[in-house]
C-alpha atoms as a PDB file:
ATOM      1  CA  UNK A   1    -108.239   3.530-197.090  1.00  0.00           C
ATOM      2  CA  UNK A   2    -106.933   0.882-199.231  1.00  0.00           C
ATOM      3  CA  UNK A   3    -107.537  -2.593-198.387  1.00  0.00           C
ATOM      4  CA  UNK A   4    -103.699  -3.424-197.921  1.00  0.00           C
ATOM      5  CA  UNK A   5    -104.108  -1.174-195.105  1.00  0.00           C
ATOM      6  CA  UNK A   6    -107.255  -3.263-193.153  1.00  0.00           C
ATOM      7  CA  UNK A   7    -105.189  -6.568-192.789  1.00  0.00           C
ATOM      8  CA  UNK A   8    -101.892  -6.267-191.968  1.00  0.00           C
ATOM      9  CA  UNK A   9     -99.273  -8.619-192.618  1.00  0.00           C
ATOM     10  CA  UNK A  10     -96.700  -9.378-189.862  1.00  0.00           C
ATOM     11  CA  UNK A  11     -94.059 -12.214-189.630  1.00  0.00           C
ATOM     12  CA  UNK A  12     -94.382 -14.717-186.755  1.00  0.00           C
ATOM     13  CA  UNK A  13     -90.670 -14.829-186.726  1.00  0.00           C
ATOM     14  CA  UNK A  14     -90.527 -11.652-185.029  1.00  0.00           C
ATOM     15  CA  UNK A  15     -93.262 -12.895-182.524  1.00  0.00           C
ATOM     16  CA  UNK A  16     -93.342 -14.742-179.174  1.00  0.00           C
ATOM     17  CA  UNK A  17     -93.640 -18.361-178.743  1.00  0.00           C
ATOM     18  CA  UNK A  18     -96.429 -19.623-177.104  1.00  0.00           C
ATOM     19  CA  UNK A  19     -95.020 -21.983-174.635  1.00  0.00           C
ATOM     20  CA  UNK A  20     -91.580 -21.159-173.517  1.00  0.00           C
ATOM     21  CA  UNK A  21     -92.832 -16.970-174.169  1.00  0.00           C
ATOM     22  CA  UNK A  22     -89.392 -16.389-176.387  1.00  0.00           C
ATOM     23  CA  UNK A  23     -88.614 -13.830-178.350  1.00  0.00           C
ATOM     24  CA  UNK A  24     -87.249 -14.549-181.864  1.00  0.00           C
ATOM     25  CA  UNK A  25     -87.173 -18.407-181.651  1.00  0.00           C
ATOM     26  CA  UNK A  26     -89.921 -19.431-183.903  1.00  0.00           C
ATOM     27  CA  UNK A  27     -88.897 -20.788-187.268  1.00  0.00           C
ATOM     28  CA  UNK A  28     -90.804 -21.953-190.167  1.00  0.00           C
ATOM     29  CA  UNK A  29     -91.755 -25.673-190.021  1.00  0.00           C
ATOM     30  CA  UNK A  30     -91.796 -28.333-193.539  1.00  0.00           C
ATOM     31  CA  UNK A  31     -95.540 -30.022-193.669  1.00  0.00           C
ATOM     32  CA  UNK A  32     -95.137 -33.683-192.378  1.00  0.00           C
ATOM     33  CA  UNK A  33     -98.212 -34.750-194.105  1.00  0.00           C
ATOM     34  CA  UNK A  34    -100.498 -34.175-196.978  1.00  0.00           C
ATOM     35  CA  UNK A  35    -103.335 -31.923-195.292  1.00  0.00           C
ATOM     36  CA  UNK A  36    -100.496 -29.594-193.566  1.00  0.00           C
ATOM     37  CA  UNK A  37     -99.446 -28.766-197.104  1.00  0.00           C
ATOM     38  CA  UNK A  38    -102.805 -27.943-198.080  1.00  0.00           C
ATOM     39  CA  UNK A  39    -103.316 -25.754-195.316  1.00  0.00           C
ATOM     40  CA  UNK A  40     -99.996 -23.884-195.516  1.00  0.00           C
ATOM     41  CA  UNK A  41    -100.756 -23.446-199.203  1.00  0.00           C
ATOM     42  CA  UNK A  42    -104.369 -22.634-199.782  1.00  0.00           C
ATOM     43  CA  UNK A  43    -104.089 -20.562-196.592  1.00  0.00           C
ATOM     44  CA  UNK A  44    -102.467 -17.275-194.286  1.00  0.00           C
ATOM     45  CA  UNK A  45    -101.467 -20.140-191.687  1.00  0.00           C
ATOM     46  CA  UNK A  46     -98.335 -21.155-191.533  1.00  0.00           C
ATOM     47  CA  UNK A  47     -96.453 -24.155-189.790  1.00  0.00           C
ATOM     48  CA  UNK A  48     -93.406 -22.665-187.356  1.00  0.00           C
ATOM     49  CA  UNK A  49     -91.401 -24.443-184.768  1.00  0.00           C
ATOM     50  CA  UNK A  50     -89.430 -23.107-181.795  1.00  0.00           C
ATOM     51  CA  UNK A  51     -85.362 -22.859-181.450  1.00  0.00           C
ATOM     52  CA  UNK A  52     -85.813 -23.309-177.783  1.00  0.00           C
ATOM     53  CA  UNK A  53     -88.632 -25.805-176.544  1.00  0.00           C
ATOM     54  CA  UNK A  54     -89.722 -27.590-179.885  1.00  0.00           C
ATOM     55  CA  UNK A  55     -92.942 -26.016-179.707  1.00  0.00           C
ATOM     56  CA  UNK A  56     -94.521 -27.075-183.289  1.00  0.00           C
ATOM     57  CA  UNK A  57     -97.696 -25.493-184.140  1.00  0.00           C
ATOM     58  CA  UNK A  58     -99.760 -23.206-186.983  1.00  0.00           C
ATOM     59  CA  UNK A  59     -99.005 -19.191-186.478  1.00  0.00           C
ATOM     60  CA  UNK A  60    -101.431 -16.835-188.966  1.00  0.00           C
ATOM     61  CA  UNK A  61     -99.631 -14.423-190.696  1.00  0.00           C
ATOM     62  CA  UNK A  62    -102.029 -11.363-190.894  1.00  0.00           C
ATOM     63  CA  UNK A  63    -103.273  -9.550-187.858  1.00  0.00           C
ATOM     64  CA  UNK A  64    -107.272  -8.787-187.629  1.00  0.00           C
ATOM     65  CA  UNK A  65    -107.292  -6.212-185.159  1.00  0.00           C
ATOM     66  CA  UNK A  66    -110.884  -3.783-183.970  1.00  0.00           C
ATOM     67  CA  UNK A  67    -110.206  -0.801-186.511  1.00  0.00           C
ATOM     68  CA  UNK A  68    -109.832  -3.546-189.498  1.00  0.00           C
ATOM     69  CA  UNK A  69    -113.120  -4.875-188.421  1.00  0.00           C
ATOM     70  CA  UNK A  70    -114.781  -1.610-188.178  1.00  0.00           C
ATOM     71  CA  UNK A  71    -113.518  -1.035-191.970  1.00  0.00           C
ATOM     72  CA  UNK A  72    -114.028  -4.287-193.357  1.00  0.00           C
ATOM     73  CA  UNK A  73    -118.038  -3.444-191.980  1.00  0.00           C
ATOM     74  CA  UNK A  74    -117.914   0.154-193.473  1.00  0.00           C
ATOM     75  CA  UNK A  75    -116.421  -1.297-197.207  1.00  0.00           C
ATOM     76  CA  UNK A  76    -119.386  -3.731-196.555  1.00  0.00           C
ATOM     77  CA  UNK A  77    -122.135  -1.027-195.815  1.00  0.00           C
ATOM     78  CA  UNK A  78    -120.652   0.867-198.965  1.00  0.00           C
ATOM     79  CA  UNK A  79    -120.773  -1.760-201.271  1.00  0.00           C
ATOM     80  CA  UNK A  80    -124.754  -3.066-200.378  1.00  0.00           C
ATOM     81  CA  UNK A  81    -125.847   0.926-200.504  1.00  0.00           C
ATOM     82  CA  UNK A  82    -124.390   1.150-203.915  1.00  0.00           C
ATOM     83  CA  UNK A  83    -126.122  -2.163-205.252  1.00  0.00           C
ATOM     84  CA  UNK A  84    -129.270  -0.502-203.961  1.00  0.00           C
ATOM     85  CA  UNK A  85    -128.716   3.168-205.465  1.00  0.00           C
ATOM     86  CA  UNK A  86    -127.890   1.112-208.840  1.00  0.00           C
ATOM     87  CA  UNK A  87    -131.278  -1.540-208.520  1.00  0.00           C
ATOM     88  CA  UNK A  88    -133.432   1.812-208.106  1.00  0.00           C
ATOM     89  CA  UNK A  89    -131.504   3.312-210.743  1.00  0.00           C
ATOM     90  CA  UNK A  90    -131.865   0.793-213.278  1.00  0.00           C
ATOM     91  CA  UNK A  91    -135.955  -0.311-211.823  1.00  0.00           C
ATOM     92  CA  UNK A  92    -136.815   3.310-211.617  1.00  0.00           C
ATOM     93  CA  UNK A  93    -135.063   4.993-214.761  1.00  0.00           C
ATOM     94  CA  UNK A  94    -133.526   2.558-217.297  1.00  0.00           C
ATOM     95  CA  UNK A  95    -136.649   0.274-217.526  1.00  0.00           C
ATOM     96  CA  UNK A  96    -139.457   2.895-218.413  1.00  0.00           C
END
């Protein structure tokens, strides 16, 4: 499973806003001060606003959802057996 495949990406756009419940209405937002535009840039959150109520508010733009968890854990578990099979490796055969 590739790793484009645990988070996925969606657009906000698409979503519903979270006070008037709309469909379609949310828009991106410009920063209005200096540590908004270091959040939308060195971040996945994003500033949107709503068509219909003026909602204004940060929206993520990838989805975490149970089976992403589940293989973020398993890459995890793969990655700390492998550093052990290559210590005992290396302690067990390389050194003597």
């Amino acid at each position: 499973m590739a790793l484009s495949k645990v988070l996925i990406h969606k657009n906000p756009q698409f979503g519903k806003c979270p006070a008037c419940k709309k469909s379609g209405t949310i828009h991106r937002s410009r920063s209005r001060s200096v540590l908004e535009q270091i959040a939308q840039f060195t971040s996945v959150i994003k500033i949107y606003r709503c068509k219909e109520c003026g909602w204004r508010g940060f929206r993520s733009t990838i989805v975490i959802t149970k089976k992403s968890v589940q293989s973020i854990f398993a890459y995890l578990v793969l990655i700390i057996l492998a550093a052990f099979i290559v210590r005992y490796i290396i302690l067990h055969y390389a050194l003597n």
